[in-house]
Protein backbone atom coordinates (compact mmCIF):
# COMPACT_ATOMS: atom_id res chain seq x y z
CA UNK A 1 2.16 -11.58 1.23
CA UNK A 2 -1.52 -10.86 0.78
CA UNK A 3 -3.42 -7.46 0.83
CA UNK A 4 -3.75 -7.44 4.57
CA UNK A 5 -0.31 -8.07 5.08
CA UNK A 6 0.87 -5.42 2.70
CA UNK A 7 -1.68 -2.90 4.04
CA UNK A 8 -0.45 -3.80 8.02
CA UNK A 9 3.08 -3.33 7.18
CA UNK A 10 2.38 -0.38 5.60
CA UNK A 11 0.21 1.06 8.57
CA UNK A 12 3.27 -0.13 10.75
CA UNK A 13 6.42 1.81 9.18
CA UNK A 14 4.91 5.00 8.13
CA UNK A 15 3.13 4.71 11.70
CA UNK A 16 -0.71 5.44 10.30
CA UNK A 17 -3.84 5.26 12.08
CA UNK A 18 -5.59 2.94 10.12
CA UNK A 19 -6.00 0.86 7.29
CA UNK A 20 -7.55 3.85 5.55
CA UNK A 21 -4.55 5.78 5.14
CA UNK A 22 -2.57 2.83 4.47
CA UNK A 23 -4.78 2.25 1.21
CA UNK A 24 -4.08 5.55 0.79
CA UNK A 25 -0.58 6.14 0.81
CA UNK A 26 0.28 2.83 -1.37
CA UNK A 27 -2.43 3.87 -4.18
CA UNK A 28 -0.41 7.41 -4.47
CA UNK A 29 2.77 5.89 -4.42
CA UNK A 30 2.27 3.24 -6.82
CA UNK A 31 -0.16 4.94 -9.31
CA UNK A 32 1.83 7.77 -9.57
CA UNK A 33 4.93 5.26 -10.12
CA UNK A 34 2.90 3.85 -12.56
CA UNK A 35 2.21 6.88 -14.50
CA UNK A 36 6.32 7.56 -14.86
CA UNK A 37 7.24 4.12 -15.83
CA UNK A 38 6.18 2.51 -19.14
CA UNK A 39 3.13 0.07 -18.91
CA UNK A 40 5.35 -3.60 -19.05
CA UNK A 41 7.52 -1.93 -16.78
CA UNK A 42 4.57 -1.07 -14.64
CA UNK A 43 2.70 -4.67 -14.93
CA UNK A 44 6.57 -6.51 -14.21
CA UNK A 45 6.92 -4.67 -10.91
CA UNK A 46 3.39 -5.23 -10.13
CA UNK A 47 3.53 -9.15 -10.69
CA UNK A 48 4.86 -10.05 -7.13
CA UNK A 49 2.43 -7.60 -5.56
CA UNK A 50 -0.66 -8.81 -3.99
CA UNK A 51 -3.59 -8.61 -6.20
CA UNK A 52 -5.90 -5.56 -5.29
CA UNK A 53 -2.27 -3.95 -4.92
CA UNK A 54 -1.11 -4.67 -8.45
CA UNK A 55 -4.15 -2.48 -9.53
CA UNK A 56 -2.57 0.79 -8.90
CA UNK A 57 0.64 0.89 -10.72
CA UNK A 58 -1.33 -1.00 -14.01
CA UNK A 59 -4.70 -0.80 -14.34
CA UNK A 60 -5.73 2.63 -12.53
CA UNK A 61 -3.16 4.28 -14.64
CA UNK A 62 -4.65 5.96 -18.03
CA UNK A 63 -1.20 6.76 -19.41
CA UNK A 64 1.84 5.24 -18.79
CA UNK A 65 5.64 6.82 -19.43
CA UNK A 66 4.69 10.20 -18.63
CA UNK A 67 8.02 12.65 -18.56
CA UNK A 68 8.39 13.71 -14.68
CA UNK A 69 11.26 14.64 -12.40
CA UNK A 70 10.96 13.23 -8.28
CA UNK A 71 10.00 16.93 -7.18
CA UNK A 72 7.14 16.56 -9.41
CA UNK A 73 6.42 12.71 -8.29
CA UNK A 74 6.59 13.69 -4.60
CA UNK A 75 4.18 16.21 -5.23
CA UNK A 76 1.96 14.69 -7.57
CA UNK A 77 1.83 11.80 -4.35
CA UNK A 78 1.75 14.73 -1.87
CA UNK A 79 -1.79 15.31 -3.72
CA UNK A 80 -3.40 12.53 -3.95
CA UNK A 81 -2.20 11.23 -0.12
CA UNK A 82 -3.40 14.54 1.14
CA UNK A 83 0.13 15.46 2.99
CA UNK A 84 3.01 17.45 3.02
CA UNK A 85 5.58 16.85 0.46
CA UNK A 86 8.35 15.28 2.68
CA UNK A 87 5.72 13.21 4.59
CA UNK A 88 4.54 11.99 0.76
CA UNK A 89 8.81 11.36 0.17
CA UNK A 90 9.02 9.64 3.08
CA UNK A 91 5.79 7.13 2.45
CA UNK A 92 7.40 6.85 -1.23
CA UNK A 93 11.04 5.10 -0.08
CA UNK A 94 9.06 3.48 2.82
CA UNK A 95 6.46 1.68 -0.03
CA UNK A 96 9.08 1.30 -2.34
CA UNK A 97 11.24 -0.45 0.15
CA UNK A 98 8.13 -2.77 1.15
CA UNK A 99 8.00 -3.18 -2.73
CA UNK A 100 11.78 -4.17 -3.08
CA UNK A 101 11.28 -7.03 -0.63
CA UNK A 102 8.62 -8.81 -2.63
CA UNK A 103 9.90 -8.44 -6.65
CA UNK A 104 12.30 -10.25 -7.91
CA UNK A 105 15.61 -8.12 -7.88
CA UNK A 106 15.71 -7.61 -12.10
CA UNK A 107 12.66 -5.99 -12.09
CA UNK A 108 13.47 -3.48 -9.23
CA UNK A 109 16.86 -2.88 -11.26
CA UNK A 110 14.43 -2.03 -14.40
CA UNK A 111 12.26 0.15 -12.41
CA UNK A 112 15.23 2.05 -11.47
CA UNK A 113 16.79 2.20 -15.25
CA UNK A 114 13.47 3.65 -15.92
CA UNK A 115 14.05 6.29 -13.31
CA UNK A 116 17.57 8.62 -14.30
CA UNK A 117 19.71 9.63 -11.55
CA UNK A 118 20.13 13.58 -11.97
CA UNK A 119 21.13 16.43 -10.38
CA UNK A 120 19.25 17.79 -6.94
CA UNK A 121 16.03 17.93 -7.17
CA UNK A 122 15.56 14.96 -10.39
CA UNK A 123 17.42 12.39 -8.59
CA UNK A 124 15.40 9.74 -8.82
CA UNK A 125 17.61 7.90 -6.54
CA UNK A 126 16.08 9.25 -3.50
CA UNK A 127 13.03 6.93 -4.24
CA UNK A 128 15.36 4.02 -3.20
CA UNK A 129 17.10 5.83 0.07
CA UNK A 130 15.86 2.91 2.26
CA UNK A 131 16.44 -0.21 -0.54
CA UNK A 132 19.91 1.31 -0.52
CA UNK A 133 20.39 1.74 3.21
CA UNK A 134 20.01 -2.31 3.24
CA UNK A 135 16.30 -2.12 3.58
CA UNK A 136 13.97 -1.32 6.61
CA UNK A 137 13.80 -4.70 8.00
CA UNK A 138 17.87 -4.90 8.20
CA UNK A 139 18.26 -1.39 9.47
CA UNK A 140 15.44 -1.00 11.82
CA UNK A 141 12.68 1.30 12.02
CA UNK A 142 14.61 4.35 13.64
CA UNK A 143 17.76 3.74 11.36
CA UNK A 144 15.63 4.20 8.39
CA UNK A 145 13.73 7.27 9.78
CA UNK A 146 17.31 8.81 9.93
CA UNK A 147 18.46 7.71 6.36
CA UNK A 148 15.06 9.41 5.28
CA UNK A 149 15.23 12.43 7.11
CA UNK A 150 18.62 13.08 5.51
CA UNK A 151 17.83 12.43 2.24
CA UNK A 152 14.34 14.46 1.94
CA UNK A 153 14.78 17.56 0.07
């Protein structure tokens, strides 16, 4: 998959105007992603990734492994997207999912090992709501809207 690609499907599930926000959304997911997990974790998951996508969870990260629970990810993404916090959840699991289908499956496994389920609002697992659903393309896009929904908050 190539940058357009990952940029269309992108502006297709999260249902975006344009290949602005697209760009958008991905850079806040994955560079805040990238600021969490440590930096060969970071350059691993972004391997598979399309090139000017790989960028954001390496090389525009200053410091890697920084100490943050999910209610502080969502907002941190929340931020930098310019949305609402369960819009910027949503667009997480959505991205991640996207980024599920195109890594091998040991380094999602490590990404999640470097993400600790907890209790409420630390659970980390919500990140992978859709991966664990079965993925959007398996479930459908209104299937996966539901599974979201749910999970938010």
């Amino acid at each position: 998959m190539d940058f357009d690609e990952f940029t269309g499907t992108v502006q297709h599930r999260l249902q975006l105007p344009g290949t602005g926000e697209s760009v958008r959304a991905t850079r806040a997911v994955l560079t805040t992603l990238g600021r969490r997990i440590p930096e060969g974790n970071a350059a691993d998951l972004a391997a598979s990734l399309p090139m000017e996508v790989r960028w954001y969870p390496t090389g525009a990260v200053d410091e890697h492994g920084e100490r943050f629970d999910w209610q502080e990810y969502v907002a941190r993404v929340a931020e930098i997207e310019g949305v609402d916090p369960p819009k910027a959840a949503y667009h997480a699991q959505v991205i991640v999912d996207l980024v599920a289908e195109l890594v091998p499956p040991s380094d999602l496994q490590q990404l999640r090992d470097q993400l600790p389920p907890g209790e409420d609002d630390e659970n980390w697992q919500k990140l992978f709501t859709i991966v664990d659903a079965g993925g959007w393309t398996e479930r459908g896009e209104s299937d996966a809207e539901t599974v979201v929904d749910e999970s938010d908050g």
